[in-house]
N, C-alpha and C. Protein backbone atom coordinates (compact mmCIF):
# COMPACT_ATOMS: atom_id res chain seq x y z
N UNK A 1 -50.85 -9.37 -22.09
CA UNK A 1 -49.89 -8.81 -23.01
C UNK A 1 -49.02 -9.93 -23.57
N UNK A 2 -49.07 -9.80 -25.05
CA UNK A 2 -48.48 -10.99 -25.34
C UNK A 2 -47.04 -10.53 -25.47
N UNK A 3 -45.67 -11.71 -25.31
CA UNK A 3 -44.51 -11.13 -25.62
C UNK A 3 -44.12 -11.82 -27.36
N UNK A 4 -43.04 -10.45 -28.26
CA UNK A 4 -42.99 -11.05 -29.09
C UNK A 4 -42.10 -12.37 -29.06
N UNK A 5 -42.17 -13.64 -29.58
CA UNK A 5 -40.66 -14.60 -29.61
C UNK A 5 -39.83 -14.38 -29.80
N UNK A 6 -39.17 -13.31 -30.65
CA UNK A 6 -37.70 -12.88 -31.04
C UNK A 6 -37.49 -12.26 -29.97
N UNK A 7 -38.71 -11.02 -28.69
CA UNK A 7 -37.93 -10.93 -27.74
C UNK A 7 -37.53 -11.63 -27.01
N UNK A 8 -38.08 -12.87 -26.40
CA UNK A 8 -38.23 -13.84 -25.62
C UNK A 8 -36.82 -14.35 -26.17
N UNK A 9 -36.11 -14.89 -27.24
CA UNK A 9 -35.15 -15.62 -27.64
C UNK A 9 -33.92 -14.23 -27.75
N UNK A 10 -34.22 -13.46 -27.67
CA UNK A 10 -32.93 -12.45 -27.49
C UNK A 10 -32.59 -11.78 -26.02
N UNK A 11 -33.88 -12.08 -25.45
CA UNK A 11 -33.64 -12.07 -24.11
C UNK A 11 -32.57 -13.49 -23.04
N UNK A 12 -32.88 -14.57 -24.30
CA UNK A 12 -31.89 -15.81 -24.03
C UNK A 12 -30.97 -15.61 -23.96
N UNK A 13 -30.27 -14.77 -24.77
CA UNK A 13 -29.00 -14.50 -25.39
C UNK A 13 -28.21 -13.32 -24.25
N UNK A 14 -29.17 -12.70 -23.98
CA UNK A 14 -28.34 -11.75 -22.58
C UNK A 14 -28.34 -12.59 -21.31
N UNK A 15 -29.13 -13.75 -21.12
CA UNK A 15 -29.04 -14.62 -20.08
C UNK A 15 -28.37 -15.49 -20.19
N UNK A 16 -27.66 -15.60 -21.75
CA UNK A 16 -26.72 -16.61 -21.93
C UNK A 16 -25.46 -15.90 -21.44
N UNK A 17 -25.12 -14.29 -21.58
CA UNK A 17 -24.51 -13.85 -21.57
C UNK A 17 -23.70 -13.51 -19.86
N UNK A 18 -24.67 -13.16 -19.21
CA UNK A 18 -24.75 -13.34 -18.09
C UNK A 18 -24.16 -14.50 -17.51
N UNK A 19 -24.52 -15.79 -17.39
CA UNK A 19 -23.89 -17.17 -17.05
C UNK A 19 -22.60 -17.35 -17.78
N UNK A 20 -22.05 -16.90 -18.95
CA UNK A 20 -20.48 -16.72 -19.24
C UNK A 20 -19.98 -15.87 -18.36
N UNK A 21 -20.39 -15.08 -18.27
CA UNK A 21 -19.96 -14.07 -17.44
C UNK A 21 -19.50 -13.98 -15.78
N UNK A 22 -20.30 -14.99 -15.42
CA UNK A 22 -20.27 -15.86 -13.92
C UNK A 22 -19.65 -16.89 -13.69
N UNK A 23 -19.61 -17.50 -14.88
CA UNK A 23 -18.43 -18.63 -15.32
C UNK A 23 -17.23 -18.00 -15.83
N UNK A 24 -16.69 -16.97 -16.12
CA UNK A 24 -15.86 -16.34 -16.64
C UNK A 24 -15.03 -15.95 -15.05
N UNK A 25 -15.82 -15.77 -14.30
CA UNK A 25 -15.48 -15.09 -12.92
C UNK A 25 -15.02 -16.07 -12.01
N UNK A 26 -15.42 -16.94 -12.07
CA UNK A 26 -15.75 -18.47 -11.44
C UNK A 26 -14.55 -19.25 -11.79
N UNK A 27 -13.77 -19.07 -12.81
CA UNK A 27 -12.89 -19.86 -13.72
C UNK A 27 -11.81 -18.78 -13.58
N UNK A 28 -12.05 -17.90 -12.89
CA UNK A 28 -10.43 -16.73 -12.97
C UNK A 28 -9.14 -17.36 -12.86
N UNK A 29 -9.08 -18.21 -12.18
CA UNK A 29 -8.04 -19.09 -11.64
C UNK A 29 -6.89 -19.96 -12.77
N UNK A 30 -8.24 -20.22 -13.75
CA UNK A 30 -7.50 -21.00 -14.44
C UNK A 30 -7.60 -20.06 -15.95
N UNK A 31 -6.53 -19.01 -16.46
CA UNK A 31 -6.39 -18.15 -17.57
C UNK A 31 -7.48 -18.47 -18.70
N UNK A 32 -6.74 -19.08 -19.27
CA UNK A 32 -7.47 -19.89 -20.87
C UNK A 32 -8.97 -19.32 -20.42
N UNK A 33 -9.07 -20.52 -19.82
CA UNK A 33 -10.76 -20.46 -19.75
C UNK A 33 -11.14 -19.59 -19.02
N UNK A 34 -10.87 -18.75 -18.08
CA UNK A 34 -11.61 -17.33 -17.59
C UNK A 34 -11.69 -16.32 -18.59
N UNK A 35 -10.83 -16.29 -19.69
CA UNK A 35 -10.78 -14.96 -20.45
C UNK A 35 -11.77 -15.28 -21.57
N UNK A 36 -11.66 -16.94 -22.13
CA UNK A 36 -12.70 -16.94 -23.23
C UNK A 36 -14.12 -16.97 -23.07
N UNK A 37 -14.08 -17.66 -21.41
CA UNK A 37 -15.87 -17.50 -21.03
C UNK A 37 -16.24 -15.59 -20.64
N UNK A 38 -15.02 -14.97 -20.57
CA UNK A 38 -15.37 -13.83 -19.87
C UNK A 38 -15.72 -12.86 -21.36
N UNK A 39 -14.57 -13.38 -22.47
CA UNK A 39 -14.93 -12.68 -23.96
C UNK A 39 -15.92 -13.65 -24.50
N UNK A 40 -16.26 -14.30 -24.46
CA UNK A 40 -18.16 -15.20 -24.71
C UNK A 40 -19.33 -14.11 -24.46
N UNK A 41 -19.14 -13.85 -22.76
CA UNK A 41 -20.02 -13.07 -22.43
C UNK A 41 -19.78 -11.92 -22.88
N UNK A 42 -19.07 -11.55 -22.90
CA UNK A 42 -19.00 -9.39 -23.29
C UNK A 42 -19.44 -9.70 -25.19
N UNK A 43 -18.99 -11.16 -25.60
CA UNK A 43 -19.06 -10.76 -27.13
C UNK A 43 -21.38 -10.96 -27.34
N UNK A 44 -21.68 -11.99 -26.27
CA UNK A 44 -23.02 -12.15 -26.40
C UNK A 44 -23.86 -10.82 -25.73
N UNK A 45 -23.45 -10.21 -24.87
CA UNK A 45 -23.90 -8.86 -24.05
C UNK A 45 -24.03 -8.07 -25.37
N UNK A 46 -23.18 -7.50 -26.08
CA UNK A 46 -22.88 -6.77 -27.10
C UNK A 46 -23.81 -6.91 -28.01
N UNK A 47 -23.91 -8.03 -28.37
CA UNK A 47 -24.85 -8.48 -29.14
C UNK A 47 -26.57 -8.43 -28.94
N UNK A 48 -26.26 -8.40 -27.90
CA UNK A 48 -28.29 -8.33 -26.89
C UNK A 48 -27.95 -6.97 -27.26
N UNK A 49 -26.93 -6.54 -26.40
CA UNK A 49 -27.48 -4.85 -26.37
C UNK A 49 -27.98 -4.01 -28.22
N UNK A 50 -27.17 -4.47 -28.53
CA UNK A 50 -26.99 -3.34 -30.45
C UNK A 50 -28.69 -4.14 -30.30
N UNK A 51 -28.77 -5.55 -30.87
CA UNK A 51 -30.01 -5.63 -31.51
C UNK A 51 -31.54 -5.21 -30.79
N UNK A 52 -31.09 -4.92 -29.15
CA UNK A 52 -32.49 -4.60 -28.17
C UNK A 52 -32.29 -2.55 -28.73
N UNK A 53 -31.27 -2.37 -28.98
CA UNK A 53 -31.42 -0.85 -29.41
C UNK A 53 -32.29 -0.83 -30.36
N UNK A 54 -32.01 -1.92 -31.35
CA UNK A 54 -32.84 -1.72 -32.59
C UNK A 54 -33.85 -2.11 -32.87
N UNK A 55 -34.13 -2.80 -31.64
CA UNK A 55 -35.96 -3.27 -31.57
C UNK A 55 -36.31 -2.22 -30.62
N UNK A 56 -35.84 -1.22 -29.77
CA UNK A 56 -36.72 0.20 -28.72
C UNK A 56 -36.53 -0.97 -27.96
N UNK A 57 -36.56 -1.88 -27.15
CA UNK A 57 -36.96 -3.04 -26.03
C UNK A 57 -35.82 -2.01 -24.94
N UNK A 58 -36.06 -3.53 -23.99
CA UNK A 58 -35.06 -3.09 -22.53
C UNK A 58 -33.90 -3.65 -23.03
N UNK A 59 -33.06 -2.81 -22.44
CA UNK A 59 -31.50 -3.03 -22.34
C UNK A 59 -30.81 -3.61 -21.18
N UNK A 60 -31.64 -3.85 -19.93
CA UNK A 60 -31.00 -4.15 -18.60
C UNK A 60 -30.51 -5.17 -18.98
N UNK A 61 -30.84 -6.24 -19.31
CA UNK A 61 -30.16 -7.85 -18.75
C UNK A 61 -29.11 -7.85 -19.51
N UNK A 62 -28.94 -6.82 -21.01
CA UNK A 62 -27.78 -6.64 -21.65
C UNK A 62 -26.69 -5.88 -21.22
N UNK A 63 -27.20 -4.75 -20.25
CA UNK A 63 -25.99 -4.50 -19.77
C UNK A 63 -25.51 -4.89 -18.53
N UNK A 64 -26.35 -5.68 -18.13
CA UNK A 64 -25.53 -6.84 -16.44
C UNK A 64 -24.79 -7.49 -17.10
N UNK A 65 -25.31 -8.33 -18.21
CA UNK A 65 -23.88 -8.89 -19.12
C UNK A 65 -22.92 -8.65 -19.07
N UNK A 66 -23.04 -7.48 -19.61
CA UNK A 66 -21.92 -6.09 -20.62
C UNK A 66 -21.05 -6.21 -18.64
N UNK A 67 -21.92 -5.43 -18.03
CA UNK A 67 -21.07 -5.50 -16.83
C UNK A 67 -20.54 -6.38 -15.73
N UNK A 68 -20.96 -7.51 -16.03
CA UNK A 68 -20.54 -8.31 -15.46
C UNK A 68 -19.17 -9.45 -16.12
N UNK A 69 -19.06 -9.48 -17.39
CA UNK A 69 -18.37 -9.47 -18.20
C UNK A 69 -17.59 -8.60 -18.01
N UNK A 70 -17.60 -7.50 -18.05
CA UNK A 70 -16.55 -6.90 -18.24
C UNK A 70 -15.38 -6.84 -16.93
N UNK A 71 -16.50 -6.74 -15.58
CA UNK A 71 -15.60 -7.33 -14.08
C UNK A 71 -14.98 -8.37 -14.36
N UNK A 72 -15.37 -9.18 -14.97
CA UNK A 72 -14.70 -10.72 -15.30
C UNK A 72 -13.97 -10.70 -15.62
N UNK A 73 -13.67 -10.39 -17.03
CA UNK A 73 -12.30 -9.96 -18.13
C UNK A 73 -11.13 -9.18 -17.40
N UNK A 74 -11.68 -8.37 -16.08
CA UNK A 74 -10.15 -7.50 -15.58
C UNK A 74 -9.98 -8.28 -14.44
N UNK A 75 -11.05 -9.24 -13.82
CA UNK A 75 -10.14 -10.03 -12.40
C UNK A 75 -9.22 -10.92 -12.93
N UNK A 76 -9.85 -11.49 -14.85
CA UNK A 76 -8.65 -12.50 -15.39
C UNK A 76 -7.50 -11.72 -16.05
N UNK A 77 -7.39 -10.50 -16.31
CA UNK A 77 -6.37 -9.98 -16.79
C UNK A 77 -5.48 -9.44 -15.49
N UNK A 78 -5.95 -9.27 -14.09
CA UNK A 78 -5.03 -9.33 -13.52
C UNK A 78 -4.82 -9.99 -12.77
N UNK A 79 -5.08 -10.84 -12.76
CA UNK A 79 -4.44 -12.21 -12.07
C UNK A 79 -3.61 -12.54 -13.30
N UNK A 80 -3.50 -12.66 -14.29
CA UNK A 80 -2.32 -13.07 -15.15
C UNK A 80 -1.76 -11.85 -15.25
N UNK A 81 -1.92 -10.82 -15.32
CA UNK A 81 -1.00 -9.58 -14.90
C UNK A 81 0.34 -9.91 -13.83
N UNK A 82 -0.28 -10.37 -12.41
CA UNK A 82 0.54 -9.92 -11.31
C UNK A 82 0.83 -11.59 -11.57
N UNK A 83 0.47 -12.78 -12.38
CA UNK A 83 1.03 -14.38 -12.73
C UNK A 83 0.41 -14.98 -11.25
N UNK A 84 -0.57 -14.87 -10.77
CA UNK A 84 -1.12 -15.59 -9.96
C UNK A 84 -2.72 -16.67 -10.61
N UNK A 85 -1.96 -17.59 -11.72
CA UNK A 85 -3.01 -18.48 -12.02
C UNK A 85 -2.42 -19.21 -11.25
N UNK A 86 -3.50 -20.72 -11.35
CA UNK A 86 -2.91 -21.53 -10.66
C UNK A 86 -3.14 -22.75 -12.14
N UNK A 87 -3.68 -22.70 -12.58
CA UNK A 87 -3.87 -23.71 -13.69
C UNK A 87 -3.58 -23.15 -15.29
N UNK A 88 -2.23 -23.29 -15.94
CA UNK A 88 -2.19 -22.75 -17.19
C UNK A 88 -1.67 -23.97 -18.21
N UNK A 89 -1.85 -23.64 -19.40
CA UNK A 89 -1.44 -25.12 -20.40
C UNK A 89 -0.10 -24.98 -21.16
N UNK A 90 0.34 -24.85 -19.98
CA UNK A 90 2.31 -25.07 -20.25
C UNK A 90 2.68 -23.61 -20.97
N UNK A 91 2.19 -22.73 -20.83
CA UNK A 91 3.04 -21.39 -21.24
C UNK A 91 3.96 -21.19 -19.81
């Protein structure tokens, strides 16, 4: 069975999404960069998911993204919620 290349390269893109997403989690500590690797991933998840709707394909690796991203985005919103970063750029 052959796979098409556009799936193969949009399947990149939810695995890209994924590794922001782990890096997003990974980086909680330090604001800045946990929230933009964590909105990287939810903005590339988003993106796998709409265009795998519109090819019929699988949706999984887009929504581990989607959800793993999205765990990301609330461990960095509350840790700057309750002000327990430890690394911020002078705010």
């Amino acid at each position: 069975m052959k796979v098409n290349p556009v799936d193969r390269t949009l399947r990149g893109v939810g695995i890209a999404a994924i590794v922001f997403a782990l890096l997003g989690a990974a980086f909680f500590w330090w604001l800045p960069m946990g929230i933009m690797l964590s909105m990287t991933g939810l903005t590339l998840a988003f993106v796998d998911w709409v265009s795998a709707r519109r090819r019929s394909s699988d949706r999984q690796v887009s929504v581990v993204g989607l959800l793993l991203s999205v765990a990301a985005l609330t461990l960095c919103l509350v840790i700057a919620a309750l002000g327990l970063q430890t690394v911020t750029f002078g705010w």
